[in-house]
N, C-alpha and C. Protein backbone atom coordinates (compact mmCIF):
# COMPACT_ATOMS: atom_id res chain seq x y z
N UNK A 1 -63.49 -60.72 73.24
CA UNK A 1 -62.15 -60.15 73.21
C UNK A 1 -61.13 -61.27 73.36
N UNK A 2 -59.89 -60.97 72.73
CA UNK A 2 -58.89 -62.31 72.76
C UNK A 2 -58.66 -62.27 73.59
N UNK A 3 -58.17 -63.49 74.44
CA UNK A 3 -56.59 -63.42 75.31
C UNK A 3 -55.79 -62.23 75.59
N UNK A 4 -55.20 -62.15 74.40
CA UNK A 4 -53.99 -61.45 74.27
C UNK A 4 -54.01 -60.01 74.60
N UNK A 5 -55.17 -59.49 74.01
CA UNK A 5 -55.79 -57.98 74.50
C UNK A 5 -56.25 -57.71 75.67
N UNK A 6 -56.67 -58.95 76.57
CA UNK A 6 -57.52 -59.17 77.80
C UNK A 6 -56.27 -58.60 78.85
N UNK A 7 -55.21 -59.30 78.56
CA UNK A 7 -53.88 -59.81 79.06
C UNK A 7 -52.73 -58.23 79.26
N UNK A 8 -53.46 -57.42 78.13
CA UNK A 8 -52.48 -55.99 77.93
C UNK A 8 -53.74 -54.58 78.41
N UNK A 9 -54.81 -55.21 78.67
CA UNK A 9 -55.77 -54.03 78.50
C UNK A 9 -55.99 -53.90 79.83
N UNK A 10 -56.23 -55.03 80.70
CA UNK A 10 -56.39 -55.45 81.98
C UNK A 10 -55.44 -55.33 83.00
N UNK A 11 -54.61 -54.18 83.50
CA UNK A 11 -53.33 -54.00 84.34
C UNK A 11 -53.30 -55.05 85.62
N UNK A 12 -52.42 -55.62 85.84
CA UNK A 12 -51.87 -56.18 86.86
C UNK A 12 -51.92 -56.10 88.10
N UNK A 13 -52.26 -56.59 88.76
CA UNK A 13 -53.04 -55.77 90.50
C UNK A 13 -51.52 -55.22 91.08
N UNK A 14 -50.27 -55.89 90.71
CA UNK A 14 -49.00 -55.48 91.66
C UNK A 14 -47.73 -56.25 90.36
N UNK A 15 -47.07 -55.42 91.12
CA UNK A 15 -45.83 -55.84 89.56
C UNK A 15 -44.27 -55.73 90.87
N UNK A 16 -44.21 -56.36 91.99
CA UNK A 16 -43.18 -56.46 92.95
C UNK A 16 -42.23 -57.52 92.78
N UNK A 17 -42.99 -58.66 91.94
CA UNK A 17 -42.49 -60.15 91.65
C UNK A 17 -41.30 -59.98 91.06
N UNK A 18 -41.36 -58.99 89.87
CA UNK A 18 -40.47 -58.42 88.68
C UNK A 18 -39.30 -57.60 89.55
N UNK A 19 -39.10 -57.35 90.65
CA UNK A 19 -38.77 -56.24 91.46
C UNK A 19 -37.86 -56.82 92.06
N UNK A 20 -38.21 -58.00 92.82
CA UNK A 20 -37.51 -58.63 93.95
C UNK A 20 -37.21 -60.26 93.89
N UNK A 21 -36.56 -60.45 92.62
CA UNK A 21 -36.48 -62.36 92.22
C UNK A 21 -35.37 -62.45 93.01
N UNK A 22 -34.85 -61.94 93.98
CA UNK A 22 -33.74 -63.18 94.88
C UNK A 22 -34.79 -63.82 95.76
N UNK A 23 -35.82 -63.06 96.06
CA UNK A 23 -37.11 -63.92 97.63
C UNK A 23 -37.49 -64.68 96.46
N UNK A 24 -38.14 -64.92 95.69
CA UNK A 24 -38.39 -65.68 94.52
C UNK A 24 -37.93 -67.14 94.07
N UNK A 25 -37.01 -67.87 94.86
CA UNK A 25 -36.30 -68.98 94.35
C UNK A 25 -36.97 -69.81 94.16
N UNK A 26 -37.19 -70.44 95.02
CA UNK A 26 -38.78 -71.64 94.66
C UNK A 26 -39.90 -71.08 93.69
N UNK A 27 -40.34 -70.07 93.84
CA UNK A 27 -41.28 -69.26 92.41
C UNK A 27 -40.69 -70.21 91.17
N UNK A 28 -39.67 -69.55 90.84
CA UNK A 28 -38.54 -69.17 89.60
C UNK A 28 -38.33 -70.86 89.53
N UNK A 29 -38.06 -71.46 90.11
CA UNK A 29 -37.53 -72.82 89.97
C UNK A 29 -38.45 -73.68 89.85
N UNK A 30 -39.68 -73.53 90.48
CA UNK A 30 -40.79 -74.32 90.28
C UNK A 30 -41.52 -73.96 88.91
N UNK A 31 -41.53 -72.59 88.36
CA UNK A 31 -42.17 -72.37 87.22
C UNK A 31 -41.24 -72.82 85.97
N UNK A 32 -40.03 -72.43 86.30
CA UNK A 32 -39.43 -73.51 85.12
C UNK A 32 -39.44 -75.20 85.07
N UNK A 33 -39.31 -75.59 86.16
CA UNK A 33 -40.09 -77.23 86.21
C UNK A 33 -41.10 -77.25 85.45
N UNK A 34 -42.27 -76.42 85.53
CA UNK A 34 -43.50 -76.89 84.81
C UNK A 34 -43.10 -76.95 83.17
N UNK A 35 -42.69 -75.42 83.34
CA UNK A 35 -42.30 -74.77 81.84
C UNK A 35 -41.52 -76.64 80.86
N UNK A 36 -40.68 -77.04 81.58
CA UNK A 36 -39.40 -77.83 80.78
C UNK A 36 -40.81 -79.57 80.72
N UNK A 37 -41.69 -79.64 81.80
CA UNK A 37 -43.31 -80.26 81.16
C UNK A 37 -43.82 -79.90 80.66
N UNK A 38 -44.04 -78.81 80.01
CA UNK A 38 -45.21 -78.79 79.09
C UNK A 38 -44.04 -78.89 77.81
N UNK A 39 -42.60 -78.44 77.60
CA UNK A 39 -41.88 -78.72 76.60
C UNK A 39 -41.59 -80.17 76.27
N UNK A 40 -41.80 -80.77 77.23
CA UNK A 40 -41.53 -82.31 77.12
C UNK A 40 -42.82 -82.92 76.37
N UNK A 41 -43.67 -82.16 76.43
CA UNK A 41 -45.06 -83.12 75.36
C UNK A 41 -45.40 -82.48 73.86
N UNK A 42 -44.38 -81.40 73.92
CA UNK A 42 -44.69 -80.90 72.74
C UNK A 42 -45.80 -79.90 72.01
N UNK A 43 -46.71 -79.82 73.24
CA UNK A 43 -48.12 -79.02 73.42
C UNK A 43 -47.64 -77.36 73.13
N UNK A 44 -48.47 -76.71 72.26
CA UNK A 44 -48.75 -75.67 71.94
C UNK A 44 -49.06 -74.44 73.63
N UNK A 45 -47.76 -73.59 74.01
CA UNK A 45 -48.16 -72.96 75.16
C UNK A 45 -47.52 -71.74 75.20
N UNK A 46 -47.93 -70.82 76.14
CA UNK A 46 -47.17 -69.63 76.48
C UNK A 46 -47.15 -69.28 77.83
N UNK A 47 -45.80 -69.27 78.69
CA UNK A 47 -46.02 -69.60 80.22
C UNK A 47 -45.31 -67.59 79.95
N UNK A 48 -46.52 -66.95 81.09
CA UNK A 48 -46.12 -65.89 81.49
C UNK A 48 -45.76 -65.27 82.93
N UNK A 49 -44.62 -65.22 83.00
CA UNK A 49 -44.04 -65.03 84.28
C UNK A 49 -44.34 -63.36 85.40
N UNK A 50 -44.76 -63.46 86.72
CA UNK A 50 -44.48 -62.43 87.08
C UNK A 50 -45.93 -61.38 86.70
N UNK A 51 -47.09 -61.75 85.87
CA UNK A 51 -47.94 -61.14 85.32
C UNK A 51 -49.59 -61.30 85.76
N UNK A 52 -49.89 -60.69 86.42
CA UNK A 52 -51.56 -60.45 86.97
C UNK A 52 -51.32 -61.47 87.60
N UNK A 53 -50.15 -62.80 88.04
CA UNK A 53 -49.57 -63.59 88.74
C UNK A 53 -48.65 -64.15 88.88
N UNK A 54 -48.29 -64.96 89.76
CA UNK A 54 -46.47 -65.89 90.16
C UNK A 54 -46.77 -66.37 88.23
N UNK A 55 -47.79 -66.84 88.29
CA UNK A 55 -47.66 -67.42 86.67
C UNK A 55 -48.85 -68.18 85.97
N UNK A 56 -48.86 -67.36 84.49
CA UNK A 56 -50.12 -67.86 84.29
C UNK A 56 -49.41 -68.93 82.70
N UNK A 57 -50.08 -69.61 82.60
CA UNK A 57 -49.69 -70.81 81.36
C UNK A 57 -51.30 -70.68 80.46
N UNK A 58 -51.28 -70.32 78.89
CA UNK A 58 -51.89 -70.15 78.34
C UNK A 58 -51.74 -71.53 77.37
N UNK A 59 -53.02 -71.69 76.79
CA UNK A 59 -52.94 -72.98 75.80
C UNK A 59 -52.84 -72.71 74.42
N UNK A 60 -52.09 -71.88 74.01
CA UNK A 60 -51.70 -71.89 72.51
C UNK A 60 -50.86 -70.21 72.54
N UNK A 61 -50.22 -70.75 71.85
CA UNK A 61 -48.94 -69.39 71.61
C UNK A 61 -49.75 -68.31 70.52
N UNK A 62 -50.53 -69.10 69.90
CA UNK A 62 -51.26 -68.05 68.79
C UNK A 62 -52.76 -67.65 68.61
N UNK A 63 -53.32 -68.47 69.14
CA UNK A 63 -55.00 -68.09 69.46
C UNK A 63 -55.45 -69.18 70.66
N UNK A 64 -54.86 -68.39 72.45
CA UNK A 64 -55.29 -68.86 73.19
C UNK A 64 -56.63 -68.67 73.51
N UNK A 65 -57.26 -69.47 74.01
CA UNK A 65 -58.51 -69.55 74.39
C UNK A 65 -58.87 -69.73 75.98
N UNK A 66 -57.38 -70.13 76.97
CA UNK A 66 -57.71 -70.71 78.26
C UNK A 66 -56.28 -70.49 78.97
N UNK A 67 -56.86 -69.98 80.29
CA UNK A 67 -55.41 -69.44 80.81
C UNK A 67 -55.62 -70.67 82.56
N UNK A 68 -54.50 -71.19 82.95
CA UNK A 68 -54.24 -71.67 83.95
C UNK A 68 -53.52 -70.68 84.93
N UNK A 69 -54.24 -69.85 86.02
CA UNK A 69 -53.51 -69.03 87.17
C UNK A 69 -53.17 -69.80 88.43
N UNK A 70 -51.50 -69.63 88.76
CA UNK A 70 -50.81 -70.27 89.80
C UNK A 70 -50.14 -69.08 90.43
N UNK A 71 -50.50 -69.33 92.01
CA UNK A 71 -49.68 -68.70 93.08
C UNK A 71 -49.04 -69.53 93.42
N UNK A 72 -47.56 -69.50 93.88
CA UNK A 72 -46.99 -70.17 93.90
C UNK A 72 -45.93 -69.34 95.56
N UNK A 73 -45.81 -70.09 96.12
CA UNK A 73 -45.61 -69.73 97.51
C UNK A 73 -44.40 -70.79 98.58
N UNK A 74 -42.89 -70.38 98.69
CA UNK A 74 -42.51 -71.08 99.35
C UNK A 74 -42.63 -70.99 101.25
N UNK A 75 -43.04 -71.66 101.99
CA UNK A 75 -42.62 -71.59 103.55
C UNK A 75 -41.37 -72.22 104.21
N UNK A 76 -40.74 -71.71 104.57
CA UNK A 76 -39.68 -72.04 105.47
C UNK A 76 -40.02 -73.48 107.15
N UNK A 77 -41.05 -73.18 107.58
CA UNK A 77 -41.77 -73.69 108.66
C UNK A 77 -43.12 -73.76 108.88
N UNK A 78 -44.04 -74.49 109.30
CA UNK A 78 -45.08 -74.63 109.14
C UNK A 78 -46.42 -74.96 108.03
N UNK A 79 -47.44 -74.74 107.96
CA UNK A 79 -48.46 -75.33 107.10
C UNK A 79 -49.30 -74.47 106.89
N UNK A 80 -49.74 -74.38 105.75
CA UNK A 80 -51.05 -73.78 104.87
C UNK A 80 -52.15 -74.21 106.24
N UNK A 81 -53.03 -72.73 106.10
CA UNK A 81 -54.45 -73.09 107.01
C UNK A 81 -55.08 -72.54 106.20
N UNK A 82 -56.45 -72.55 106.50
CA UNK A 82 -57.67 -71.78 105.64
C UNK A 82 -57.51 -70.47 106.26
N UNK A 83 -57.08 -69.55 107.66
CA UNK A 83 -56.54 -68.51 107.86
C UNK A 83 -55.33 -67.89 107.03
N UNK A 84 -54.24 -68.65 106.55
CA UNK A 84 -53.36 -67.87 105.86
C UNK A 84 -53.35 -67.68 104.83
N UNK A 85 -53.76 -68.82 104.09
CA UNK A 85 -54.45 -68.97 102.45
C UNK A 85 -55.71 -67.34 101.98
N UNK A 86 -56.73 -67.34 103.58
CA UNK A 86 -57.54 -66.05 103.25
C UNK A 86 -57.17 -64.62 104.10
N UNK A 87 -55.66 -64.70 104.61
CA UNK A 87 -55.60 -63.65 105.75
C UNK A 87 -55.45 -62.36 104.20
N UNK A 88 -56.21 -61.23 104.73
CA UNK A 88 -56.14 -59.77 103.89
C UNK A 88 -55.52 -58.72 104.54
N UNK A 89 -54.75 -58.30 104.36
CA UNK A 89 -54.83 -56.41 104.97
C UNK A 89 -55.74 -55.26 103.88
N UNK A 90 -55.65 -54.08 104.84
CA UNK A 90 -56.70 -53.26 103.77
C UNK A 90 -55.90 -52.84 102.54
N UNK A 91 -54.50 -53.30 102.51
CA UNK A 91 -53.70 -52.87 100.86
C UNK A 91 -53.34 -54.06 100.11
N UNK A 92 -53.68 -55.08 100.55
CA UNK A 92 -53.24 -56.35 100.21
C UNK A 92 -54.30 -57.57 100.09
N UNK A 93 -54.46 -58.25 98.99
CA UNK A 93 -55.45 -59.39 98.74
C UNK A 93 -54.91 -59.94 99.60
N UNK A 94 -55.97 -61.55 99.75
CA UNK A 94 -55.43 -62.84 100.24
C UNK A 94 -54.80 -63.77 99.23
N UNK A 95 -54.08 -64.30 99.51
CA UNK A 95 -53.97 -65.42 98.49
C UNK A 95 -54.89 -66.04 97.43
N UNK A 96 -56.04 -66.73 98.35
CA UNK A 96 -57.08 -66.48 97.31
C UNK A 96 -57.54 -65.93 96.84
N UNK A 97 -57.71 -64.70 97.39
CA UNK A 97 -58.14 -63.46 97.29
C UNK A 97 -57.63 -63.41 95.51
N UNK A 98 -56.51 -63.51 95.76
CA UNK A 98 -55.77 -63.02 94.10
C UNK A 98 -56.26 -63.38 93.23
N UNK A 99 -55.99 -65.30 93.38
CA UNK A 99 -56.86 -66.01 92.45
C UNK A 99 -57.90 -65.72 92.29
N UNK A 100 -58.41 -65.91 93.34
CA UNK A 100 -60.09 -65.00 92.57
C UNK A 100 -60.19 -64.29 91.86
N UNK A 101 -59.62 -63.00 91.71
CA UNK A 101 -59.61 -62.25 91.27
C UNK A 101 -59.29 -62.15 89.83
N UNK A 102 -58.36 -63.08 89.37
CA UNK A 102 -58.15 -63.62 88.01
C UNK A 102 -59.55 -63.99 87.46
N UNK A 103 -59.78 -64.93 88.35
CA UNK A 103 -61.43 -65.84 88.23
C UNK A 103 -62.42 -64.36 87.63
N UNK A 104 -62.30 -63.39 88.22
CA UNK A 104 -63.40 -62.24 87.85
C UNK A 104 -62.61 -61.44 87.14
N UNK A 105 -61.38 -61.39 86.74
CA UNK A 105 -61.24 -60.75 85.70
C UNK A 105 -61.24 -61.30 84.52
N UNK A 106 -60.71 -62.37 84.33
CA UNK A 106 -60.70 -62.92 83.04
C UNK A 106 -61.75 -64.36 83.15
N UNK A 107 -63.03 -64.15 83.78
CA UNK A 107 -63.70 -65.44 83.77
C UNK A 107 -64.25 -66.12 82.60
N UNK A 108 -64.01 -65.64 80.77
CA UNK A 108 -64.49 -66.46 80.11
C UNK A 108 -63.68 -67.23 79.70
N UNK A 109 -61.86 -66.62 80.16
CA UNK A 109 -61.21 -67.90 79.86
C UNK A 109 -60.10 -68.61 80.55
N UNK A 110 -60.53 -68.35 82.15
CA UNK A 110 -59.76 -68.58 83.08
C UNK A 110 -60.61 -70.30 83.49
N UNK A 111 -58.89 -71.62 83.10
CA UNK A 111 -59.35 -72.97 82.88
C UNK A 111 -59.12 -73.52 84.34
N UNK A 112 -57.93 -72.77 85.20
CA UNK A 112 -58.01 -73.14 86.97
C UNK A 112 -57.50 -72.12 87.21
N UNK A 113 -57.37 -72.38 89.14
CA UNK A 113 -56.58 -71.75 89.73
C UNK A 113 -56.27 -72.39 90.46
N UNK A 114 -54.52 -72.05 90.63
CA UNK A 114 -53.63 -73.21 91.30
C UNK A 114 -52.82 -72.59 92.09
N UNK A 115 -52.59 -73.24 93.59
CA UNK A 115 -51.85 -72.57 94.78
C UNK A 115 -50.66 -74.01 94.67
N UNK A 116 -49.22 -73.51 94.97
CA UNK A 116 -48.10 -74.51 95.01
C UNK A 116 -47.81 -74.13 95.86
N UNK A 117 -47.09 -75.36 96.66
CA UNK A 117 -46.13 -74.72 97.12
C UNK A 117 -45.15 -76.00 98.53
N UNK A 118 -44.68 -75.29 98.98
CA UNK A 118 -43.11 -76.67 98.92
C UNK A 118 -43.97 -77.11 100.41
N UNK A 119 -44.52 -76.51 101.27
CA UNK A 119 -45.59 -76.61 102.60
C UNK A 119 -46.36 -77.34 102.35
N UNK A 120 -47.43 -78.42 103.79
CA UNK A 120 -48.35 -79.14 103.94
C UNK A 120 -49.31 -78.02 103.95
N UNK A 121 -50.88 -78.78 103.84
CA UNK A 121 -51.87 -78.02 103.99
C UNK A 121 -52.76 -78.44 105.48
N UNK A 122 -53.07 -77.66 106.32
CA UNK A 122 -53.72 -78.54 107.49
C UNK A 122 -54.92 -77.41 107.72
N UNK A 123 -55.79 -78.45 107.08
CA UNK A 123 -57.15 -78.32 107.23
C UNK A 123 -57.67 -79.15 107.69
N UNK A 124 -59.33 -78.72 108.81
CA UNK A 124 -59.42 -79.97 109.36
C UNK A 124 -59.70 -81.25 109.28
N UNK A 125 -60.31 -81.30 108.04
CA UNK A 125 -60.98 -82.44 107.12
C UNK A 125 -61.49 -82.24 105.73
N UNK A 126 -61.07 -82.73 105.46
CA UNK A 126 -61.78 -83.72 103.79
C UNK A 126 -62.93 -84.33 103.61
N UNK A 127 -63.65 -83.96 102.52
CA UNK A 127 -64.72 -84.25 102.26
C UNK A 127 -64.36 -86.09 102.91
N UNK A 128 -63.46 -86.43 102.12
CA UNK A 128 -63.59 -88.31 101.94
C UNK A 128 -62.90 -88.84 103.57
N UNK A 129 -62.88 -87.39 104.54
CA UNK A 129 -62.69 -88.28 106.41
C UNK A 129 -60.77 -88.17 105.91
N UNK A 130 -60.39 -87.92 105.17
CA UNK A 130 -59.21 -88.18 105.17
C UNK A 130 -58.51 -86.70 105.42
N UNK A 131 -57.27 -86.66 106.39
CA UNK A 131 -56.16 -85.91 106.81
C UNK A 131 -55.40 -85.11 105.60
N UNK A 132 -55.60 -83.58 105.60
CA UNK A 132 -54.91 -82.79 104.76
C UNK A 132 -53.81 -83.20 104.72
N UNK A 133 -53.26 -83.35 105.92
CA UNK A 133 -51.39 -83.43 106.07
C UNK A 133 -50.86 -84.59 105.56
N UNK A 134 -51.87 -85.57 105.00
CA UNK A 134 -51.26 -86.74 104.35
C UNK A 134 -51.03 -86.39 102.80
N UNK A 135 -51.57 -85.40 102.60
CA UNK A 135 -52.30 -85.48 100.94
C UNK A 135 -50.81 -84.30 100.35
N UNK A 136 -51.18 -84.15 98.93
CA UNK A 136 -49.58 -83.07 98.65
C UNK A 136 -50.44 -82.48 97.56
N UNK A 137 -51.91 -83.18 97.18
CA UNK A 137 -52.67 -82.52 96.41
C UNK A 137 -54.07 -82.24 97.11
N UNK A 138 -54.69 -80.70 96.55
CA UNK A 138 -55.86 -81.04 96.80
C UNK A 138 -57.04 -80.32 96.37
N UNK A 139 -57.76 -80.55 96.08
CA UNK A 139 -58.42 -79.41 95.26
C UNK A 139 -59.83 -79.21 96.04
N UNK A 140 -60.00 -77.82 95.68
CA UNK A 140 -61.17 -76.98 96.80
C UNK A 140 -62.27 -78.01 96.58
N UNK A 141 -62.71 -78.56 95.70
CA UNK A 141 -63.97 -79.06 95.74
C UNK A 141 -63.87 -80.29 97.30
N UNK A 142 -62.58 -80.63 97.71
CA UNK A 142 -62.44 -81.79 98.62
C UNK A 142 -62.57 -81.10 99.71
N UNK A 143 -62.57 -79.88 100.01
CA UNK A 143 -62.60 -79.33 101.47
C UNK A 143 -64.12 -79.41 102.05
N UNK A 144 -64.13 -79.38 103.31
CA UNK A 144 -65.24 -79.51 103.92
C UNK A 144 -65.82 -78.25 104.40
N UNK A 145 -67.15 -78.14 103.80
CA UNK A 145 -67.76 -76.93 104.25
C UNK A 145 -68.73 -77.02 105.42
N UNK A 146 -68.36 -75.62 106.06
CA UNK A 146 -68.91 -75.76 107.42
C UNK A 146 -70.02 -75.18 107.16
């Protein structure tokens, strides 16, 4: 099945994003940052706002094959933990939770999943001994499993 049918057939876990863009500023401002990079290289894309996530960026406007899913999350105070990143209620995913969930809905053509956001991450360690709170990137494979 294409993309595109995957994308209209497959409903949206929550549609609140579309609802409430004044809490949204960093969302909205960070997804057009990306948006005005991928226009700067000239690359074939379709960034969809607000849809099964904060935002998903597809690799071709006409026969995508691979979707990039981003939560995108501003904090006022404090730091990302592996508690808030997975905290759930019984009506509400986790953060990852969400992403995942992309991951199992669209897993033959889901290419990442990406958490932003303007906050440090403080976890207790890194695979490579090195301090979350130094880093501004980081990807799950570097976390340390207990």
């Amino acid at each position: 099945m294409k993309i595109q049918h995957e994308l209209i057939e497959i409903k949206p876990r929550e549609q609140s994003g579309s609802k409430t863009a004044r809490k949204y500023n960093f969302q909205k401002n960070l997804s057009l940052f990306l948006l005005l990079k991928f226009h700067e290289k000239n690359d074939d894309y379709v960034f969809l706002f607000d849809y099964h996530d904060d935002l998903i960026i597809l690799d071709s406007s006409i026969n995508p094959k691979n979707m990039d899913f981003y939560q995108i999350k501003s904090k006022d105070s404090g730091n990302w933990t592996v508690n808030t990143l997975t905290k759930s209620s019984q009506n509400k995913l986790s953060i990852s939770g969400k992403l995942y969930l992309n991951k199992l809905n669209f897993h033959h053509t889901t290419r990442s999943l990406n958490f932003i956001s303007n906050a440090k991450f403080s976890f207790k360690q890194l695979n490579s001994g090195e301090e979350s709170l130094r880093r501004n990137h980081i990807k799950a494979a570097e976390l340390e499993i207990i």
